[in-house]
C-alpha atoms as a PDB file:
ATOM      1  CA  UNK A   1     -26.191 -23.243 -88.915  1.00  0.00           C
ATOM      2  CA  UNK A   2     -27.935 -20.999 -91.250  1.00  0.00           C
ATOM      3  CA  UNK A   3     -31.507 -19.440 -90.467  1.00  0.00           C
ATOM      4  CA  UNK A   4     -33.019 -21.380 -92.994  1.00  0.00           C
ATOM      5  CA  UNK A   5     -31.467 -24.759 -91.788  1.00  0.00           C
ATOM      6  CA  UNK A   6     -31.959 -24.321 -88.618  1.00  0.00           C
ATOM      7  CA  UNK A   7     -35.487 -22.818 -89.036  1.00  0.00           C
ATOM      8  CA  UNK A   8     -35.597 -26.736 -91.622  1.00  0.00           C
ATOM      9  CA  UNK A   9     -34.310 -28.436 -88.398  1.00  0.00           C
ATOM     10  CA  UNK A  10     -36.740 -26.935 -86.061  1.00  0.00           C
ATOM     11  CA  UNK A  11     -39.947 -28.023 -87.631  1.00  0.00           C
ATOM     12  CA  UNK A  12     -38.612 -31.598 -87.914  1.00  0.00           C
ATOM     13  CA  UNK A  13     -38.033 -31.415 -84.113  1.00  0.00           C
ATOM     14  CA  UNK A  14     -34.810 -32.409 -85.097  1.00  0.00           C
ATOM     15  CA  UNK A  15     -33.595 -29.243 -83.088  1.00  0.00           C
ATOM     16  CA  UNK A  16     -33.254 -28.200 -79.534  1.00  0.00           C
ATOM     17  CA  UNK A  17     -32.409 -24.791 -78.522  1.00  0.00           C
ATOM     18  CA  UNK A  18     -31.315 -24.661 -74.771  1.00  0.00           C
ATOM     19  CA  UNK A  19     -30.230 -21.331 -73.358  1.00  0.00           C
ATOM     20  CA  UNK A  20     -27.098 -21.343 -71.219  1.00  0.00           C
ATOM     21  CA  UNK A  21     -26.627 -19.156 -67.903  1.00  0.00           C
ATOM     22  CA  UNK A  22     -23.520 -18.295 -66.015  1.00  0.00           C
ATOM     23  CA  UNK A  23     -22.392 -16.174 -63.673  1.00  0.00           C
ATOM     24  CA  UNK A  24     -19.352 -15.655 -61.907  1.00  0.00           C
ATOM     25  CA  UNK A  25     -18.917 -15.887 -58.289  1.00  0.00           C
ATOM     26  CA  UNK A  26     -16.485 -13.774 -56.262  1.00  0.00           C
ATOM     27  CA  UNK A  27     -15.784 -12.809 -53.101  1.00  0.00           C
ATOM     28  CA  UNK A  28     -17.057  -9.855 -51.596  1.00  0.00           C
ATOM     29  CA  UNK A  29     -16.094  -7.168 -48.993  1.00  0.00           C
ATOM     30  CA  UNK A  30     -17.828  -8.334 -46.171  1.00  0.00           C
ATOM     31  CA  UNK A  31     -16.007 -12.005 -46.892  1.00  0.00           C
ATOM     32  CA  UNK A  32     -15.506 -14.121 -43.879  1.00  0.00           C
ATOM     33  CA  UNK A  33     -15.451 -17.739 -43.184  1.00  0.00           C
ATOM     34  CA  UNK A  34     -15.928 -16.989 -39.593  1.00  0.00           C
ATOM     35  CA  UNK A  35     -19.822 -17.362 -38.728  1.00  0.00           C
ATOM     36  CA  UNK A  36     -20.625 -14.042 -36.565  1.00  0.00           C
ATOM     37  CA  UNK A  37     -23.829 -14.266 -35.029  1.00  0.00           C
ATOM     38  CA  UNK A  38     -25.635 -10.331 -34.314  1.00  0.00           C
ATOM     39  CA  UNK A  39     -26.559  -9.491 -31.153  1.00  0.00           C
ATOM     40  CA  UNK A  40     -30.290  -9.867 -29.839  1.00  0.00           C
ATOM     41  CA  UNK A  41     -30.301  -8.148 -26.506  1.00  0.00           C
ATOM     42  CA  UNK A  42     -28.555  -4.890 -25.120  1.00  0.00           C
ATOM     43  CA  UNK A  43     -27.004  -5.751 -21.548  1.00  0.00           C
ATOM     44  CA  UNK A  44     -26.036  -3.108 -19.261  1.00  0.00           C
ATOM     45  CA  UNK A  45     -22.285  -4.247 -19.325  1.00  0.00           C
ATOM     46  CA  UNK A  46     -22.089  -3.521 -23.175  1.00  0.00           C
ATOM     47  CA  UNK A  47     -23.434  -0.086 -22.040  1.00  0.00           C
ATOM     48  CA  UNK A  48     -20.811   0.873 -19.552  1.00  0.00           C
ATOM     49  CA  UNK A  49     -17.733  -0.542 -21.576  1.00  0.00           C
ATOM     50  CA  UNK A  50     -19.061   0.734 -24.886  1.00  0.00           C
ATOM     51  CA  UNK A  51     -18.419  -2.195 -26.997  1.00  0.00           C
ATOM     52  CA  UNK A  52     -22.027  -1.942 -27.949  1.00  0.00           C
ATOM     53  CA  UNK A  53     -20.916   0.243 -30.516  1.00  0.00           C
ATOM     54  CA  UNK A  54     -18.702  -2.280 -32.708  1.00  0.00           C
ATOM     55  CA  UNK A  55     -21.126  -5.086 -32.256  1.00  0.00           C
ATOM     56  CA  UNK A  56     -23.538  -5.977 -35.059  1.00  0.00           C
ATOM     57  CA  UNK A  57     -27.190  -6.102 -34.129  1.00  0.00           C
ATOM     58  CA  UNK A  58     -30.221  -7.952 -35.445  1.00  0.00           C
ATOM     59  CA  UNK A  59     -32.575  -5.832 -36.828  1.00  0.00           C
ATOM     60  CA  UNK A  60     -36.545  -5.653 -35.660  1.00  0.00           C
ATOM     61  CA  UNK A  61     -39.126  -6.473 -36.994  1.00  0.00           C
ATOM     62  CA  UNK A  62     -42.094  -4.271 -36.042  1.00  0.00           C
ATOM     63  CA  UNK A  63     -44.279  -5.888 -38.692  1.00  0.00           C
ATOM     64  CA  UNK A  64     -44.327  -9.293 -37.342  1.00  0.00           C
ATOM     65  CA  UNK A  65     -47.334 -10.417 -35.176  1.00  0.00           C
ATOM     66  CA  UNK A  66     -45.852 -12.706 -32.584  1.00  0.00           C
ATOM     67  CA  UNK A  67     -46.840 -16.418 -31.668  1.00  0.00           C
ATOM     68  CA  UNK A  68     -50.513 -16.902 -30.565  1.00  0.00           C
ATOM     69  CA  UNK A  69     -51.087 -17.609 -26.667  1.00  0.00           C
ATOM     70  CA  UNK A  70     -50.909 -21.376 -26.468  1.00  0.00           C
ATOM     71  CA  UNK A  71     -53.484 -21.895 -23.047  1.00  0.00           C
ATOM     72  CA  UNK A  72     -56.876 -21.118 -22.667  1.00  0.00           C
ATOM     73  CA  UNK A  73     -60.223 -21.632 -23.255  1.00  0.00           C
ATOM     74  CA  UNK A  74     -64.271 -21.312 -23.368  1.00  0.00           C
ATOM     75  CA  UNK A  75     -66.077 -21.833 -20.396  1.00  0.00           C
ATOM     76  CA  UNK A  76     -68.062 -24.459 -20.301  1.00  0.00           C
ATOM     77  CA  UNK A  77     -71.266 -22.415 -19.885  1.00  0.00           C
ATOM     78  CA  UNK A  78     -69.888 -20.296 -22.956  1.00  0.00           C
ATOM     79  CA  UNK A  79     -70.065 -22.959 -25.509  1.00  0.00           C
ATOM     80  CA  UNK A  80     -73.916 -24.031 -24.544  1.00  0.00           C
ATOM     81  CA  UNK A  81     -74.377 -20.493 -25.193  1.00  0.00           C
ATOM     82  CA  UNK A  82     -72.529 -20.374 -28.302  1.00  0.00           C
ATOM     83  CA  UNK A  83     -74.373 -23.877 -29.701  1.00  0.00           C
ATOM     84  CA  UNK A  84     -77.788 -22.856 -28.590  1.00  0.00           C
ATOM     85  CA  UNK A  85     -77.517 -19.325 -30.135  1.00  0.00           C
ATOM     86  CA  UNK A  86     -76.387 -21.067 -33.286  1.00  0.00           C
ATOM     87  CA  UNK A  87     -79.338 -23.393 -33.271  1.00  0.00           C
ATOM     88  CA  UNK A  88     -81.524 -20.197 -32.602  1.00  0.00           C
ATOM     89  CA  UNK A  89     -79.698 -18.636 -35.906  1.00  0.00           C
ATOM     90  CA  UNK A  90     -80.398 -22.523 -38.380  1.00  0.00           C
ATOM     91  CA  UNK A  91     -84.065 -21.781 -36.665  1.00  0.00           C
ATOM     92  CA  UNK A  92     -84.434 -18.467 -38.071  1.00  0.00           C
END
């Protein structure tokens, strides 16, 4: 359509512009349909027959911060002394 037309069209919301996206997919050099699964742990039979060195590893992550301990708790005499020292602070 012409600029003007189109520009005609638009105003009468007669006219939707829709942007299309493609993209081509191909495969790759590290293509497999084989799932490999990397190594988490070093044993001390991949260090004495060396096949340590072929095997992929998972990389760390030093930046993660673990799970939280799951047991424990206050002792009872703690939280009295946690409640009464916060009554103390509402008191002033």
């Amino acid at each position: 359509l012409p600029e003007r037309d189109r520009a005609e069209l638009k105003r009468r919301k007669l006219l939707l512009e829709v942007t299309l996206k493609s993209f081509w997919i191909r495969r790759g050099g590290a293509f497999s349909t084989a799932l490999a699964r990397p190594q988490t742990e070093l044993t001390p039979e991949m260090i004495s027959t060396g096949s340590w060195r072929r095997l992929p590893f998972k990389p760390y992550n030093f930046s993660s911060l673990g799970l939280p301990p799951s047991c424990g708790h206050l002792h009872p005499l703690l939280k009295v002394r946690s409640e009464l020292r916060q009554i103390f602070l509402e008191m002033g």
